[in-house]
Protein backbone atom coordinates (compact mmCIF):
# COMPACT_ATOMS: atom_id res chain seq x y z
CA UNK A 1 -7.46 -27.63 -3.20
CA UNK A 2 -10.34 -25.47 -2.01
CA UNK A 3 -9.23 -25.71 1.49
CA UNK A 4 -5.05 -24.91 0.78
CA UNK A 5 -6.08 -21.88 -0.76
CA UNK A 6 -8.21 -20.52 2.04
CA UNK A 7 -5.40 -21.41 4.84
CA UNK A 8 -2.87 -19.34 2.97
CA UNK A 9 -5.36 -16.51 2.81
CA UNK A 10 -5.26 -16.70 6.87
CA UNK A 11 -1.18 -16.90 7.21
CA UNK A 12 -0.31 -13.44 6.41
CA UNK A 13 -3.22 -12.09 8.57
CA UNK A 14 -1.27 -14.51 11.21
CA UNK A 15 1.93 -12.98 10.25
CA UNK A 16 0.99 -9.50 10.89
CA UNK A 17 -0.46 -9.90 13.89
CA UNK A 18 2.57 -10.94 15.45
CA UNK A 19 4.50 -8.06 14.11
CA UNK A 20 2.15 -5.82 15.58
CA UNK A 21 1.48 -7.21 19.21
CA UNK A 22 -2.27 -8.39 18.85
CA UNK A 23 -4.25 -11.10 17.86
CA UNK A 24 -5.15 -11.80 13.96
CA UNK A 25 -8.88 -10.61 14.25
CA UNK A 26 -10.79 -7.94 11.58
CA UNK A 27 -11.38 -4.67 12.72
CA UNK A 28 -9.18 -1.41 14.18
CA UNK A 29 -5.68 -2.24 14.08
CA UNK A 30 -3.97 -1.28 16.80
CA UNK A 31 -0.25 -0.54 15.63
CA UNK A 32 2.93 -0.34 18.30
CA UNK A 33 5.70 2.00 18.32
CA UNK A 34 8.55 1.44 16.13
CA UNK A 35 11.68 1.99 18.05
CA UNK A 36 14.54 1.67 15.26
CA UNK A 37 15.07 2.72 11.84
CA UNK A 38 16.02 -0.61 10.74
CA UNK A 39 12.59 -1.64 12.53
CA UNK A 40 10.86 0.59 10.17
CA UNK A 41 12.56 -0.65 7.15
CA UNK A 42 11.89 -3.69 7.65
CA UNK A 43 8.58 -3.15 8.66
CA UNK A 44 7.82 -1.16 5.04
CA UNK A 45 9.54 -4.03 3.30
CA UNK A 46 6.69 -6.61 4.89
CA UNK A 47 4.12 -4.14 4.21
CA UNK A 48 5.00 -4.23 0.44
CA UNK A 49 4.99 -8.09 0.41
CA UNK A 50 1.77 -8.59 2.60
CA UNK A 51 -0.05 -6.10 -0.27
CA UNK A 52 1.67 -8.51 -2.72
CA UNK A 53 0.00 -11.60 -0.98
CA UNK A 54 -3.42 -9.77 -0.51
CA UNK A 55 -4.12 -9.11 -3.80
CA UNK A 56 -3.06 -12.68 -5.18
CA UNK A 57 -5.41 -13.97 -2.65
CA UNK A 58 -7.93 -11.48 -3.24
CA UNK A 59 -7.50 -13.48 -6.71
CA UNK A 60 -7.99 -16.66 -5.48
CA UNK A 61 -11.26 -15.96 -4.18
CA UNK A 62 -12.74 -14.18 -6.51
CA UNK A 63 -12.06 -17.51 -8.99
CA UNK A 64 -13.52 -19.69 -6.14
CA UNK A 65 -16.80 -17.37 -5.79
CA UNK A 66 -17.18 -18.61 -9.36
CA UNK A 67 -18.19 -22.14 -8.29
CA UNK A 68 -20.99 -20.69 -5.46
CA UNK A 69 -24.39 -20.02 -6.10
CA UNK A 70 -24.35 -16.42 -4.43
CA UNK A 71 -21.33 -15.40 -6.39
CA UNK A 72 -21.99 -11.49 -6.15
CA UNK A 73 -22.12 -11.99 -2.50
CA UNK A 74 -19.15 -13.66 -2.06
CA UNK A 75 -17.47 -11.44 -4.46
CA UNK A 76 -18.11 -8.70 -2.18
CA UNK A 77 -17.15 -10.56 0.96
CA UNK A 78 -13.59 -11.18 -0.75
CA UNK A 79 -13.35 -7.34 -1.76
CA UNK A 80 -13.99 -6.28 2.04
CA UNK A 81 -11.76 -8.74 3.82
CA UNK A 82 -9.05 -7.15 0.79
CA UNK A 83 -10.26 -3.55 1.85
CA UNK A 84 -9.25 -4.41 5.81
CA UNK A 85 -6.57 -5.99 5.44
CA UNK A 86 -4.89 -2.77 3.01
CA UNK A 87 -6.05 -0.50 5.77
CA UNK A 88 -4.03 -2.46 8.48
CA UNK A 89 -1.00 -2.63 6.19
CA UNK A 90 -1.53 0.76 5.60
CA UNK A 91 -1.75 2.09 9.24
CA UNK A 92 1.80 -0.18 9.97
CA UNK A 93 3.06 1.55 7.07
CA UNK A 94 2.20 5.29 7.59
CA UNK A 95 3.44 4.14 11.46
CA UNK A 96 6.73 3.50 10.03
CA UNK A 97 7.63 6.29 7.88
CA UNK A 98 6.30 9.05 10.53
CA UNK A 99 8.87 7.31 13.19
CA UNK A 100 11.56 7.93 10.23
CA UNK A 101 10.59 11.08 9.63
CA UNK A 102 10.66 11.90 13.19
CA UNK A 103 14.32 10.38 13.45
CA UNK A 104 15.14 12.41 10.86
CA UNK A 105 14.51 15.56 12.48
CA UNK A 106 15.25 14.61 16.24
CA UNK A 107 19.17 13.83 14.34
CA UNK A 108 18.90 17.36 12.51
CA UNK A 109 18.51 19.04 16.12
CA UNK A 110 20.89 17.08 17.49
CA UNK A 111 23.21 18.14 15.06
CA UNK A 112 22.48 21.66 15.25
CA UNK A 113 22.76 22.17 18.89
CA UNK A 114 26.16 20.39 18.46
CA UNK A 115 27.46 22.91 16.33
CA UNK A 116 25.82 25.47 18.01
CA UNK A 117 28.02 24.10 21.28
CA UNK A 118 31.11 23.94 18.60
CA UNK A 119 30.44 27.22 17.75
CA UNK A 120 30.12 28.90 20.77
CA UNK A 121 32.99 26.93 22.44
CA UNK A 122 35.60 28.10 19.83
CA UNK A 123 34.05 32.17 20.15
CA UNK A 124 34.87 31.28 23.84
CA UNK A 125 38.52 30.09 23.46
CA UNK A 126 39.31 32.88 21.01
CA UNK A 127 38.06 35.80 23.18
CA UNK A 128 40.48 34.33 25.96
CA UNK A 129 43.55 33.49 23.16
CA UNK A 130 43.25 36.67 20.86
CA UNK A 131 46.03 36.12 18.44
CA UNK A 132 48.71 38.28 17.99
CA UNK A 133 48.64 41.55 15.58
CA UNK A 134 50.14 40.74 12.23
CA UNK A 135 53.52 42.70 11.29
CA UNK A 136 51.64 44.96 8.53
CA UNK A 137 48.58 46.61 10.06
CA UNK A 138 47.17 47.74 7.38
CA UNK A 139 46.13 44.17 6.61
CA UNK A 140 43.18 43.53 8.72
CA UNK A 141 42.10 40.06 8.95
CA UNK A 142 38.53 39.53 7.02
CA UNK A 143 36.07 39.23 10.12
CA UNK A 144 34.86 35.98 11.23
CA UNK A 145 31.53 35.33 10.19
CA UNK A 146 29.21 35.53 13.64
CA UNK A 147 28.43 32.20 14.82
CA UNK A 148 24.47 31.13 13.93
CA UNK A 149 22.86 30.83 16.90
CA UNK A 150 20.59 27.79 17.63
CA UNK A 151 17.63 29.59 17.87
CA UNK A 152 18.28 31.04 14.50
CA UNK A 153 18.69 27.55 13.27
CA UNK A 154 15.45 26.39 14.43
CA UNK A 155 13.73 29.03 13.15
CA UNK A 156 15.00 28.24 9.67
CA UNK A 157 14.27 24.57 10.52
CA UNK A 158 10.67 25.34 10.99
CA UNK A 159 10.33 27.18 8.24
CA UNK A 160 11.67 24.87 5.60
CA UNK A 161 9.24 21.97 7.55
CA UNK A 162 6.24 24.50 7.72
CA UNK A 163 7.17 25.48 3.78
CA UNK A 164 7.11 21.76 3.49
CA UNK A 165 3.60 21.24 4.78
CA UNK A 166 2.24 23.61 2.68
CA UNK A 167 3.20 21.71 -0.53
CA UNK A 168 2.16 18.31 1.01
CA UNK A 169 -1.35 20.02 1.65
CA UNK A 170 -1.62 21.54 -2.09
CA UNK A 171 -0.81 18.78 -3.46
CA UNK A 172 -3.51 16.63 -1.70
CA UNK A 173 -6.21 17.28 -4.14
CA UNK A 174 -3.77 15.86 -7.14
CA UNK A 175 -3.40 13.04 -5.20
CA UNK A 176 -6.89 12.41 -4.10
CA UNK A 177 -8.18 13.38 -7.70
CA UNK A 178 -5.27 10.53 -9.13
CA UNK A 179 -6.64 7.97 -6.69
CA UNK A 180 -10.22 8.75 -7.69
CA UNK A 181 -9.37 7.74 -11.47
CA UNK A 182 -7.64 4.88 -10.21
CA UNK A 183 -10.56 3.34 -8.53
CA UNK A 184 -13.07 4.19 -11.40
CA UNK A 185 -11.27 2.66 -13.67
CA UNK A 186 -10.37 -0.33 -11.49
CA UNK A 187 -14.37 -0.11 -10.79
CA UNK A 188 -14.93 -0.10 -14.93
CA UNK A 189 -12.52 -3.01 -15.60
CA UNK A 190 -14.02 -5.27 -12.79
CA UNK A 191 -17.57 -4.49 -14.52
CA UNK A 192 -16.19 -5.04 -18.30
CA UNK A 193 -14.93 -8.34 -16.99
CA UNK A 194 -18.07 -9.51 -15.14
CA UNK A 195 -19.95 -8.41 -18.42
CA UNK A 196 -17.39 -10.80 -20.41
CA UNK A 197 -17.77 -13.95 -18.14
CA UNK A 198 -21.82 -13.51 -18.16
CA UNK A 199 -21.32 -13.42 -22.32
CA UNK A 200 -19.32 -16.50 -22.37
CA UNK A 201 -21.45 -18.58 -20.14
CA UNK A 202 -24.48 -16.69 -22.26
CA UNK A 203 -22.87 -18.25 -25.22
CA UNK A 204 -21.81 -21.72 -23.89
CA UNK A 205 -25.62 -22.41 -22.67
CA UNK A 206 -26.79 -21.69 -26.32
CA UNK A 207 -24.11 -23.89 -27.28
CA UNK A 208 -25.24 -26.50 -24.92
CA UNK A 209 -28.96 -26.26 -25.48
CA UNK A 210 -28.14 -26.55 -29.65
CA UNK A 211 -26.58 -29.85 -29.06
CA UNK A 212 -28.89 -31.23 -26.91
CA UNK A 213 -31.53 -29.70 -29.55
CA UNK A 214 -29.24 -31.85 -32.31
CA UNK A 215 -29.68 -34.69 -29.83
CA UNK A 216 -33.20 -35.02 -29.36
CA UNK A 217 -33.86 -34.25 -33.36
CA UNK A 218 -31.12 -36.86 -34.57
CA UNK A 219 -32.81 -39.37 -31.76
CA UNK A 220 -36.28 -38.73 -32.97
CA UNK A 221 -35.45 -39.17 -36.80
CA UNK A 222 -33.96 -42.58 -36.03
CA UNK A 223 -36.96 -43.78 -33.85
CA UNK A 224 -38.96 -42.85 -36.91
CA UNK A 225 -36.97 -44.46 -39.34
CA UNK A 226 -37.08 -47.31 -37.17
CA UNK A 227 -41.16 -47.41 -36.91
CA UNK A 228 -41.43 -46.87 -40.67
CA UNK A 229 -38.64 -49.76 -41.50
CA UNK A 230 -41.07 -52.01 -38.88
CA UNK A 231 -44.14 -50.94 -41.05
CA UNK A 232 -42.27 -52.49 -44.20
CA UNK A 233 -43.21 -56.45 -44.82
């Protein structure tokens, strides 16, 4: 049983490294390209199952360093192999959504210097086909609003993405400060638990020793009830 459980803590280790092009070995991951945004998708999909598997293994050997005599240490080797293998899922992940994001803009651009073409092309066409005078002159035509030009758009581009930035960066300390609690508390929980398996096994020893206490007293009454029923003519 022992044994099952350790060989499907290696298979998603296996599985990863295939994804990413290198062997299934701990240390800096080193994370390909992603060339599609259906490559990334599916990519962030894995990366939420593998964190799925991790921590049920992570599980699994925490209730196996129960049965070892150095359980601290082998708690702690389970927590680091957990640690390194969240960091590689991490790196495929953060790999993933920057190529998105990156799509994402590279398709905005496109689409502006398409207009901006558009744009131009039809200015073009109706300097050299002015249309004719309406019949009433004194209704002027509202002008046509100047076409934006694309370095315009870019500029308003940038700023939106630099306005952007500025909001990812303030909110940083939230987010660092959120994942702080997080891992205190995780940190607190693990030690209430530890302190609740030491009780139990505290209180199961006492248990143990007061019956084998029982034992020995019931065992030692009947030898001497035997002796003093052998005294007896």
């Amino acid at each position: 049983m022992k044994n099952w459980i350790w060989l499907a803590m290696l298979l998603p280790s296996a599985v990863l490294a295939q994804d990413i092009g290198r062997p299934a070995t701990i240390g800096a991951p080193r994370i390909p390209e992603t060339h599609s945004i259906e490559q990334a998708d599916a990519r962030l999909v894995q990366v939420k199952k593998d964190r799925e598997v991790v921590e049920a293994e992570f599980n699994a050997s925490e209730a196996l360093c129960y049965d070892k005599f150095f359980v601290n240490a082998c708690i702690d080797k389970a927590k680091e192999q957990r640690r390194l293998r969240l960091a590689e899922l991490r790196a495929v992940e953060v790999e993933a959504n920057y190529f998105k994001r990156r799509s994402s803009v590279e398709v905005r651009d496109r689409e502006l210097e398409d207009r901006a073409r558009k744009d131009a092309a039809e200015a073009a066409y109706n300097a050299a086909h002015p249309k004719p005078p309406k019949a009433n002159p004194e209704l002027k035509p509202a002008p046509k609003p100047a076409a934006v030009s694309v370095q315009q758009r870019q500029a308003e581009h940038d700023a939106r993405e630099k306005a952007r930035a500025a909001q990812e960066t303030a909110a940083a300390p939230r987010r660092a400060a959120k994942a702080a609690e997080f891992e205190r508390k995780k940190v607190e929980s693990e030690k209430r638990q530890a302190e609740v398996k030491a009780k139990v096994a505290e209180k199961d020893e006492k248990k143990r020793r007061a019956a084998e206490e029982q034992k020995a007293e019931a065992a030692k009454a009947e030898a001497a009830a035997k002796a003093e029923a052998a005294k007896k003519p």
